[in-house]
N, C-alpha and C. Protein backbone atom coordinates (compact mmCIF):
# COMPACT_ATOMS: atom_id res chain seq x y z
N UNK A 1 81.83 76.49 12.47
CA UNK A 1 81.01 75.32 12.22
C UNK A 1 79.54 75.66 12.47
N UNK A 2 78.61 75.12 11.44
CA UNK A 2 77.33 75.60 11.79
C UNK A 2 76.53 74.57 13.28
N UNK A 3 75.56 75.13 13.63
CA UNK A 3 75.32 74.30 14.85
C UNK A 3 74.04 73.41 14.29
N UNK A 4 74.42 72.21 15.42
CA UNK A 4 73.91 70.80 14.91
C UNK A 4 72.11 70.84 15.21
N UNK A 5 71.79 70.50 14.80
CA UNK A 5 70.38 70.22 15.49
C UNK A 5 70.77 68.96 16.18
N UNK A 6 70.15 69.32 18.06
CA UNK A 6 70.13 68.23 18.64
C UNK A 6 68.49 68.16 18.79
N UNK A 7 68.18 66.59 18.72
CA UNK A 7 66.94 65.94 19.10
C UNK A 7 66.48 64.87 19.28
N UNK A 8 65.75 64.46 19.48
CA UNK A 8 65.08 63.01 20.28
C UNK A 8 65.74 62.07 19.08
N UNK A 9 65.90 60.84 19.68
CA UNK A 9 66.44 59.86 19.00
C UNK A 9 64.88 59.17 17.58
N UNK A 10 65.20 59.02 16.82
CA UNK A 10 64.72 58.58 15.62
C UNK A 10 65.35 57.27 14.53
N UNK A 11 64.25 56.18 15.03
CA UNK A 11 64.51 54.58 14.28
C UNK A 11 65.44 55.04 13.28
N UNK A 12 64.87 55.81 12.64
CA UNK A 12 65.50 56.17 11.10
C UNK A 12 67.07 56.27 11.52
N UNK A 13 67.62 56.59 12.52
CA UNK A 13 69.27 56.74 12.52
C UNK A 13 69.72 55.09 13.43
N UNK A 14 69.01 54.55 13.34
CA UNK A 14 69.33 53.33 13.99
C UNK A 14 70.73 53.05 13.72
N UNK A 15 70.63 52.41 12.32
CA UNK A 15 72.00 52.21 11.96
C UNK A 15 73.25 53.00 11.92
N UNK A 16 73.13 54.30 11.98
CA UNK A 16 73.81 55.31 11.74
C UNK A 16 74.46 55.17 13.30
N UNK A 17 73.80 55.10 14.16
CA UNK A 17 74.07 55.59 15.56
C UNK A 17 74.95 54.05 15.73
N UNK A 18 74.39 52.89 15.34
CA UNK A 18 75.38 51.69 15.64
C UNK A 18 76.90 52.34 14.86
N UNK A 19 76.99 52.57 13.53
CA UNK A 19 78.41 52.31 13.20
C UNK A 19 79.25 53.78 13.92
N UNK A 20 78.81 54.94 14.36
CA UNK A 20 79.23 56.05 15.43
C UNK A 20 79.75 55.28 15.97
N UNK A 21 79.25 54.98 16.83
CA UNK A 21 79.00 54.11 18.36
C UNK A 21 80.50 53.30 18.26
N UNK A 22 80.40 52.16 17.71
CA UNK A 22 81.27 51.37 17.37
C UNK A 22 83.03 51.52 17.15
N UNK A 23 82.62 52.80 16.59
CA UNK A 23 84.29 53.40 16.03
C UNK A 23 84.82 53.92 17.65
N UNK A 24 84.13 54.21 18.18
CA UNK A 24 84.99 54.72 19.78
C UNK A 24 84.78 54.06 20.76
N UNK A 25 84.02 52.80 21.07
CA UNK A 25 83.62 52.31 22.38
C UNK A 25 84.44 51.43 22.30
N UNK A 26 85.11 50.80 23.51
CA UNK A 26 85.97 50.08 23.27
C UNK A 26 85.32 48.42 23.34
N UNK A 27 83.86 48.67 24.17
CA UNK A 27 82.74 47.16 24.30
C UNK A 27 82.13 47.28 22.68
N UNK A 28 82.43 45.81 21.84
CA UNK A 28 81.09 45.66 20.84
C UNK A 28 79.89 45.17 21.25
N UNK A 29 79.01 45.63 20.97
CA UNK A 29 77.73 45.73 20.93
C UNK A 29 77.41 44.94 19.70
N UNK A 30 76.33 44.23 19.62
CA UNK A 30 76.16 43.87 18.58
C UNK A 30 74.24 45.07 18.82
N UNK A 31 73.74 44.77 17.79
CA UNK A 31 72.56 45.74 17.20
C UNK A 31 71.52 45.42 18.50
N UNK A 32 71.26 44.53 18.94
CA UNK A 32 70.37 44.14 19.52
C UNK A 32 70.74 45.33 21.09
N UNK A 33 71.62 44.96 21.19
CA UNK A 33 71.96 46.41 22.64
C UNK A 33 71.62 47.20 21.96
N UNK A 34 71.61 48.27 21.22
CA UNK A 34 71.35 49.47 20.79
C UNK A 34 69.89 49.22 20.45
N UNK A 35 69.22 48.25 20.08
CA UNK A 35 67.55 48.15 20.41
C UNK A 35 67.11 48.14 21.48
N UNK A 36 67.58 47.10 22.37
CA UNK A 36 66.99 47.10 23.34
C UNK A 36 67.12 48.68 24.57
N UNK A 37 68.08 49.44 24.40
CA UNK A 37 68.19 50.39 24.99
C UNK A 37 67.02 51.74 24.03
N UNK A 38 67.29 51.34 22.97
CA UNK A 38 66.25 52.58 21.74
C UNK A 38 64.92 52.11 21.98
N UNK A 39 64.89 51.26 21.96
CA UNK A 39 63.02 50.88 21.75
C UNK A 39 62.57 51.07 22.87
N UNK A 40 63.13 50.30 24.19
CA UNK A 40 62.35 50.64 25.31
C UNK A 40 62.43 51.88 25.94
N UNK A 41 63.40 52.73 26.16
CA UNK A 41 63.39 54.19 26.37
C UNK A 41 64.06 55.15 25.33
N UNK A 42 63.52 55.38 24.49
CA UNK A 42 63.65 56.08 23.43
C UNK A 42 63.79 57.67 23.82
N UNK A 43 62.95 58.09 24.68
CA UNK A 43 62.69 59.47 25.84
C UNK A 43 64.03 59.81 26.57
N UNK A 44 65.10 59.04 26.30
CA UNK A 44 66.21 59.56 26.90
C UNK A 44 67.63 59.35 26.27
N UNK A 45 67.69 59.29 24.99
CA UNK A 45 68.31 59.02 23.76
C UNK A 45 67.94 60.40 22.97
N UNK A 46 69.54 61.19 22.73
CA UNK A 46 69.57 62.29 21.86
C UNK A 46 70.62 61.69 20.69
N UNK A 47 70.23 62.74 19.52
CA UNK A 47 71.01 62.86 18.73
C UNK A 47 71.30 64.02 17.72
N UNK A 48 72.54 64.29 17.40
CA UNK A 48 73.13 65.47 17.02
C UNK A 48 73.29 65.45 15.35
N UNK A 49 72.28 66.18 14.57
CA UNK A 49 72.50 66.32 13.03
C UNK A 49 73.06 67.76 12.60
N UNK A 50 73.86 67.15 11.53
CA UNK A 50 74.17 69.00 10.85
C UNK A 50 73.85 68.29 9.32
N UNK A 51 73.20 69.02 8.81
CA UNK A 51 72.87 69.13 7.22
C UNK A 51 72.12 67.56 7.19
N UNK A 52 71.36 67.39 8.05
CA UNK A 52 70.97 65.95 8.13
C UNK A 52 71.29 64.95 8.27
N UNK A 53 72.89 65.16 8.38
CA UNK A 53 73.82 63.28 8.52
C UNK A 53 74.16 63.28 10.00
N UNK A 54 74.12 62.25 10.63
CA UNK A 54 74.26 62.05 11.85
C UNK A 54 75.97 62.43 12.76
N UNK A 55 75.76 62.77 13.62
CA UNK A 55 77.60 63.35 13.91
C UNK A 55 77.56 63.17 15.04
N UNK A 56 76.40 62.94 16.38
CA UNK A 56 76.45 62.46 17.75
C UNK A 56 75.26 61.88 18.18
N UNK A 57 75.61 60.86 19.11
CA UNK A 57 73.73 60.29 19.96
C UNK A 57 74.78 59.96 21.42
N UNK A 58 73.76 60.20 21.78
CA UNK A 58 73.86 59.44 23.41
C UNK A 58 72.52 58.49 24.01
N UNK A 59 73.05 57.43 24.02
CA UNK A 59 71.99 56.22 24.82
C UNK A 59 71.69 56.24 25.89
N UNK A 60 70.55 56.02 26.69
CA UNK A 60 70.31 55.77 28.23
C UNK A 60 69.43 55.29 28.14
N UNK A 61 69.25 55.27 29.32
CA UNK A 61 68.00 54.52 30.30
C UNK A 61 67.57 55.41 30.95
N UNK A 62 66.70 54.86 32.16
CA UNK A 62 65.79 55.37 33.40
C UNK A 62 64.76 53.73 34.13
N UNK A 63 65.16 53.24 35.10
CA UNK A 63 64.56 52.57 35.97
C UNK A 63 64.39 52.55 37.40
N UNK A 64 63.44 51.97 37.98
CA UNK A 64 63.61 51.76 39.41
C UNK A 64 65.09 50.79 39.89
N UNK A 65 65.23 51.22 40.92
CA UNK A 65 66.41 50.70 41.67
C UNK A 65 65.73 50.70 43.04
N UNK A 66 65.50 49.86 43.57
CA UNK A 66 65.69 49.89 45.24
C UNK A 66 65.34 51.29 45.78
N UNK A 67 64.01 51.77 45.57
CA UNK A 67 63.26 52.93 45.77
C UNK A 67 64.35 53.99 45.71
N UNK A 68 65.03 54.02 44.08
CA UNK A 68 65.33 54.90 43.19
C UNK A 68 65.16 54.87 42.15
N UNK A 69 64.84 55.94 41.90
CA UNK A 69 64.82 56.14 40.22
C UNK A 69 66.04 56.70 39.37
N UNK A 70 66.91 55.49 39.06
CA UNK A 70 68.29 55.78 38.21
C UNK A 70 67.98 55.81 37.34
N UNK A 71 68.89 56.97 36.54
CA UNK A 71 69.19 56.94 34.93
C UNK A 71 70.57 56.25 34.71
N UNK A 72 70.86 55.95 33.42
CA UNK A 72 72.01 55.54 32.97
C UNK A 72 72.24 55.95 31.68
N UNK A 73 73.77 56.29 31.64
CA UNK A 73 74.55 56.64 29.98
C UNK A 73 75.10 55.67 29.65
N UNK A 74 74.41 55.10 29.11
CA UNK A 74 75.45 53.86 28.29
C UNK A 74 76.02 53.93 26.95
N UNK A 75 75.79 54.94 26.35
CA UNK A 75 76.80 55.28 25.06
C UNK A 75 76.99 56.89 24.68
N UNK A 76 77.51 57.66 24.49
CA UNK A 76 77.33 58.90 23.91
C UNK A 76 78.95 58.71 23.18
N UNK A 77 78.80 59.13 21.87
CA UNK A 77 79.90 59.60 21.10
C UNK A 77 79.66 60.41 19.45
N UNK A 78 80.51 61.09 19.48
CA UNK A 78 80.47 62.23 18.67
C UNK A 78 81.58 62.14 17.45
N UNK A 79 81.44 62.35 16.50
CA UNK A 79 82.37 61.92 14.94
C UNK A 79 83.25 62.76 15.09
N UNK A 80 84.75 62.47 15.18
CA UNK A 80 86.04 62.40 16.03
C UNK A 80 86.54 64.02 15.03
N UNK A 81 85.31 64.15 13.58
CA UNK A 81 85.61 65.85 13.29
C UNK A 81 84.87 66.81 13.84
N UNK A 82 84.27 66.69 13.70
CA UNK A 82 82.69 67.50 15.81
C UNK A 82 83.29 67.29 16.59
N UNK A 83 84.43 66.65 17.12
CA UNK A 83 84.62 66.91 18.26
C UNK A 83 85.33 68.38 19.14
N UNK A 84 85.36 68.65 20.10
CA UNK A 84 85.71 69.90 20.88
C UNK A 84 84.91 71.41 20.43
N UNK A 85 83.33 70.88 19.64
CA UNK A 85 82.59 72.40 19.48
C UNK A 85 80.94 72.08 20.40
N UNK A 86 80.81 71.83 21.67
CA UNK A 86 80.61 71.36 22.83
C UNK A 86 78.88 70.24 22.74
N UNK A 87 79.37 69.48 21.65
CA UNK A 87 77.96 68.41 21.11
C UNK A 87 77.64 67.21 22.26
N UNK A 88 79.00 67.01 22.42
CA UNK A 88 79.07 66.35 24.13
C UNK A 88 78.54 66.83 24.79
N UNK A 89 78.26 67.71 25.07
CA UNK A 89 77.76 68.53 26.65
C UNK A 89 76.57 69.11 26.05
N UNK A 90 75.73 68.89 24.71
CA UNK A 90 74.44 69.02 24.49
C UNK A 90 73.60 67.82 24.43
N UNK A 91 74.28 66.88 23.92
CA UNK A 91 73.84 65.75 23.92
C UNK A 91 73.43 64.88 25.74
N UNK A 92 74.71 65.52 26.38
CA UNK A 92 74.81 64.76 27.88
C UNK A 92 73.55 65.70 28.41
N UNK A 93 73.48 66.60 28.20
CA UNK A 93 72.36 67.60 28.84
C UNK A 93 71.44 67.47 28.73
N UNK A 94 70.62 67.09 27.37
CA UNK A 94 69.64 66.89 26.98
C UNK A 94 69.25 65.74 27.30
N UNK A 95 69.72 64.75 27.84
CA UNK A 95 69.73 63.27 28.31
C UNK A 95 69.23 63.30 29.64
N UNK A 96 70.38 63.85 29.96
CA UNK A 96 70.26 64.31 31.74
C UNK A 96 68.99 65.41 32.04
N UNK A 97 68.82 66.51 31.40
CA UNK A 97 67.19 66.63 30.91
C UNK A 97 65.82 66.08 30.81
N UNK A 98 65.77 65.35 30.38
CA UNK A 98 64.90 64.00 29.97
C UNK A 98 64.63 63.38 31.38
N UNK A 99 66.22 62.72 32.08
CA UNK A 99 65.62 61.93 33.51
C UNK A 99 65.40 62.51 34.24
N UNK A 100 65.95 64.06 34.55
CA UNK A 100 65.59 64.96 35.66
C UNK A 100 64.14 65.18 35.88
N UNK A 101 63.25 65.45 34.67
CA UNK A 101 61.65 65.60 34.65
C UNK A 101 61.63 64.30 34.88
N UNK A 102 61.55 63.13 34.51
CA UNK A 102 61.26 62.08 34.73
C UNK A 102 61.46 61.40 36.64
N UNK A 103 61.91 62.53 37.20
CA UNK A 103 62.57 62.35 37.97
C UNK A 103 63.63 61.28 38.94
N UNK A 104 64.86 61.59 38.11
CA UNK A 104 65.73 60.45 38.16
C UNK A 104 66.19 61.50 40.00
N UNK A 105 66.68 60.09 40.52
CA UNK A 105 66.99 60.59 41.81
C UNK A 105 68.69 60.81 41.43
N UNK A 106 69.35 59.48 40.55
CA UNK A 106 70.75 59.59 40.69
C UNK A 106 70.61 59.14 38.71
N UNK A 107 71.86 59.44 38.37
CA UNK A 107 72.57 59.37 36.99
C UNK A 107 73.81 58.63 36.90
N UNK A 108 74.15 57.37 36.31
CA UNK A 108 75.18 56.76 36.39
C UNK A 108 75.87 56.48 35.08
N UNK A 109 77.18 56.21 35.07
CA UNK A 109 77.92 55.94 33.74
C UNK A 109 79.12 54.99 34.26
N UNK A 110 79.53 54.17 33.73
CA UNK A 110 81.11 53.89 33.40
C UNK A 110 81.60 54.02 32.69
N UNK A 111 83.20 54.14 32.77
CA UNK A 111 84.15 54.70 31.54
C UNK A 111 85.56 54.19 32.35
N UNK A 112 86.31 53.77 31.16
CA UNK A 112 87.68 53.30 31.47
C UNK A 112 88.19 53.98 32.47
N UNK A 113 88.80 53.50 33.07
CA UNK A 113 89.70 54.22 34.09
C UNK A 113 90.82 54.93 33.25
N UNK A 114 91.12 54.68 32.77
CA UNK A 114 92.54 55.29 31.64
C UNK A 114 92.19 56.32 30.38
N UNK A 115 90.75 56.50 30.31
CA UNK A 115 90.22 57.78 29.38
C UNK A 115 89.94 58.86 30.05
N UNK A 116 91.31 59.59 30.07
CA UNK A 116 91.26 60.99 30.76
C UNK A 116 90.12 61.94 30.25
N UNK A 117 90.02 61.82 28.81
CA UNK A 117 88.91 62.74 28.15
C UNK A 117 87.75 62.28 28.50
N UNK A 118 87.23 61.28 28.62
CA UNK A 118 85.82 61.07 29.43
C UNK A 118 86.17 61.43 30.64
N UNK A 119 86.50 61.26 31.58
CA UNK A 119 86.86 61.33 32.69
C UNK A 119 86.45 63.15 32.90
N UNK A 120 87.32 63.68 32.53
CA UNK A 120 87.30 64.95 32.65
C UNK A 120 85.68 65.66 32.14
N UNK A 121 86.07 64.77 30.77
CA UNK A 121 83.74 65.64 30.47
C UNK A 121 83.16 65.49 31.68
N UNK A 122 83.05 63.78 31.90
CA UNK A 122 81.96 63.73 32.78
C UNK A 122 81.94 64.69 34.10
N UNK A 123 83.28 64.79 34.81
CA UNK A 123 83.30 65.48 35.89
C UNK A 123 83.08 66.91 35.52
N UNK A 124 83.38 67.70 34.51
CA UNK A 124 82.69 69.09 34.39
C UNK A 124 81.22 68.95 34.45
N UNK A 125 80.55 68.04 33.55
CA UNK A 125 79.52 68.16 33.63
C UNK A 125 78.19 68.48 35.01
N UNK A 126 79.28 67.50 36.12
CA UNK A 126 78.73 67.51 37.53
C UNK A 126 78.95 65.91 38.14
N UNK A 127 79.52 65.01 37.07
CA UNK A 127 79.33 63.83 37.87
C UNK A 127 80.34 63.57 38.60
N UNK A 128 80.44 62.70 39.62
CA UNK A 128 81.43 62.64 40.91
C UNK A 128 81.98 61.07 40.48
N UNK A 129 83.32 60.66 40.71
CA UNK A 129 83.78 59.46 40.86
C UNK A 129 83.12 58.56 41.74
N UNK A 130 82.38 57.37 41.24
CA UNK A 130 81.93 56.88 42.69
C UNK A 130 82.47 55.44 43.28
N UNK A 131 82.83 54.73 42.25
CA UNK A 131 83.80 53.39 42.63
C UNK A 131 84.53 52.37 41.34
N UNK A 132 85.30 51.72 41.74
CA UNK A 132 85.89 51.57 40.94
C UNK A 132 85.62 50.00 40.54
N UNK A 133 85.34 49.50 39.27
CA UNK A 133 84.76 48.74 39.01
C UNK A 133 86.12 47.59 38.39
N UNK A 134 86.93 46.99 39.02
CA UNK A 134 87.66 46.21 38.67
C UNK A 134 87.17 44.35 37.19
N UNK A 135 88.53 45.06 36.00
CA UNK A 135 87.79 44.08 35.15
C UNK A 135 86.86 44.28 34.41
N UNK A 136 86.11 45.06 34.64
CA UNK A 136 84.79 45.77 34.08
C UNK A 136 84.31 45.12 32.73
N UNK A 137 85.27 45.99 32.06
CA UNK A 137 84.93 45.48 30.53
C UNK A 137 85.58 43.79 29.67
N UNK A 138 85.20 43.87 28.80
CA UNK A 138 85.68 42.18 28.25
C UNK A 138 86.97 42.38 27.50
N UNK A 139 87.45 43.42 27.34
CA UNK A 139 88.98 43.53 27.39
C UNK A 139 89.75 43.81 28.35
N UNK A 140 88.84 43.42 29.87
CA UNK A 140 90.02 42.99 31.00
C UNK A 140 90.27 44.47 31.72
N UNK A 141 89.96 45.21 31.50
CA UNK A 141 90.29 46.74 31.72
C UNK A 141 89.29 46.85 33.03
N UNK A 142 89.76 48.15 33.77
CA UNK A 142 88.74 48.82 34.88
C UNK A 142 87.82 49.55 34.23
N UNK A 143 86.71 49.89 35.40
CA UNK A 143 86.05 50.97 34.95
C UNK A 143 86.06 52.05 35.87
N UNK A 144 85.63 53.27 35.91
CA UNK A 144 85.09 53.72 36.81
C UNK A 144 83.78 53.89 36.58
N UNK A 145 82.70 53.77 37.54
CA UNK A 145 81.57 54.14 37.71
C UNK A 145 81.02 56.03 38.15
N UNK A 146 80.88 56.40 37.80
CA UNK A 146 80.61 58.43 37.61
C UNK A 146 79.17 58.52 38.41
N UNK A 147 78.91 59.16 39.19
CA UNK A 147 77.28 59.36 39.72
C UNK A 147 76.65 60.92 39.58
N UNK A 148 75.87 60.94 38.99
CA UNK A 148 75.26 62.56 38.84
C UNK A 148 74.04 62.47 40.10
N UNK A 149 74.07 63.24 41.02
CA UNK A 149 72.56 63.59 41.95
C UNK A 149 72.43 64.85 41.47
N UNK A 150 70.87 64.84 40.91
CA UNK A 150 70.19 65.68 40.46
C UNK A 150 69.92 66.41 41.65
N UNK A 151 69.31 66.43 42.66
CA UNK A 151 69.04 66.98 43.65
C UNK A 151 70.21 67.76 43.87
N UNK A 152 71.22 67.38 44.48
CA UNK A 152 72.54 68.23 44.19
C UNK A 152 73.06 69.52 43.47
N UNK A 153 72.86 68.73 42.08
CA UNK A 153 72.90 69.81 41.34
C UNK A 153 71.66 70.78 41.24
N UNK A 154 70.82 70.47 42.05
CA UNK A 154 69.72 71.89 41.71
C UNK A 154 69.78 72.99 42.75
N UNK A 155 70.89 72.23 44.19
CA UNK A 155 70.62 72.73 45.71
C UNK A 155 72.29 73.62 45.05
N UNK A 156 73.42 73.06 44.21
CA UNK A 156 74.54 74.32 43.90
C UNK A 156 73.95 75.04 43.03
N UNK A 157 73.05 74.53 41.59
CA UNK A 157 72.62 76.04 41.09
C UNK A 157 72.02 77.13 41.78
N UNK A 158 70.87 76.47 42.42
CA UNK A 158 70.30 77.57 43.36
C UNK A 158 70.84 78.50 43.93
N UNK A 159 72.24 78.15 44.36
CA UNK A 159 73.14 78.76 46.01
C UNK A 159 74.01 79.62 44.73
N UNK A 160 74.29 79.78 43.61
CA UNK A 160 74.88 80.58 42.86
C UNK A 160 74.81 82.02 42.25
């Protein structure tokens, strides 16, 4: 497979990134979430092209918290034929990239409790289980909540 160009998120895939999005998350969104997360931090939103058509994005944030500076993943998904040639883990990187200079203190996500395949990305990636979010979503389901500390991860690369 040829490799994707990953890069900063661009209005122009607006729509593209809603109907992605949609086919795997199990929350609908209507358009206005995917604005309000694109327009105001656009700086931490990637997306993955091959031959110019869209095939992955990942959404976030970055705000203060209670004298922290959290990031958040609130969407990343990849077109279910890209999947397993590692667009996930360029996309999550390049995200997590973005808040680290920005300097995010912590990185957060939820994901079903019952999606072993998220589950498992996120924890290779570096994020830790951090609690369990009962009900979570509006189909009644758990979540778990995932925490990345950047600091962390810079004090095990170092020691390697």
């Amino acid at each position: 497979m040829p490799h994707p160009q990953i890069q900063p998120y661009s209005s122009e895939y607006l729509d593209d990134i809603c109907k992605l999005i949609e086919k795997d998350l199990s929350e609908p969104y209507s358009k206005y979430v995917y604005r309000y997360f694109l327009h105001q931090w656009p700086q931490y939103s990637y997306i993955a092209l091959l031959d110019g058509r869209l095939i992955g994005a990942i959404v976030s944030k970055q705000d203060a918290r209670k004298n922290r500076i959290r990031g958040y993943i609130a969407m990343l998904a990849v077109d279910k034929n890209y999947r397993g040639h590692g667009i996930a883990t360029q996309l999550a990187n390049a995200s997590i990239q973005a808040m680290r200079e920005n300097s995010a203190d912590e990185i957060v996500l939820e994901t079903e409790v019952d999606n072993e395949a998220a589950k498992s990305f996120y924890e290779h990636l570096g994020f830790s289980r951090y609690k369990r979010l009962y009900r979570y979503y509006l189909n009644g389901r758990d979540a778990f909540r995932y925490i990345f500390l950047p600091e962390k991860a810079l004090s095990i690369s170092a020691n390697k």
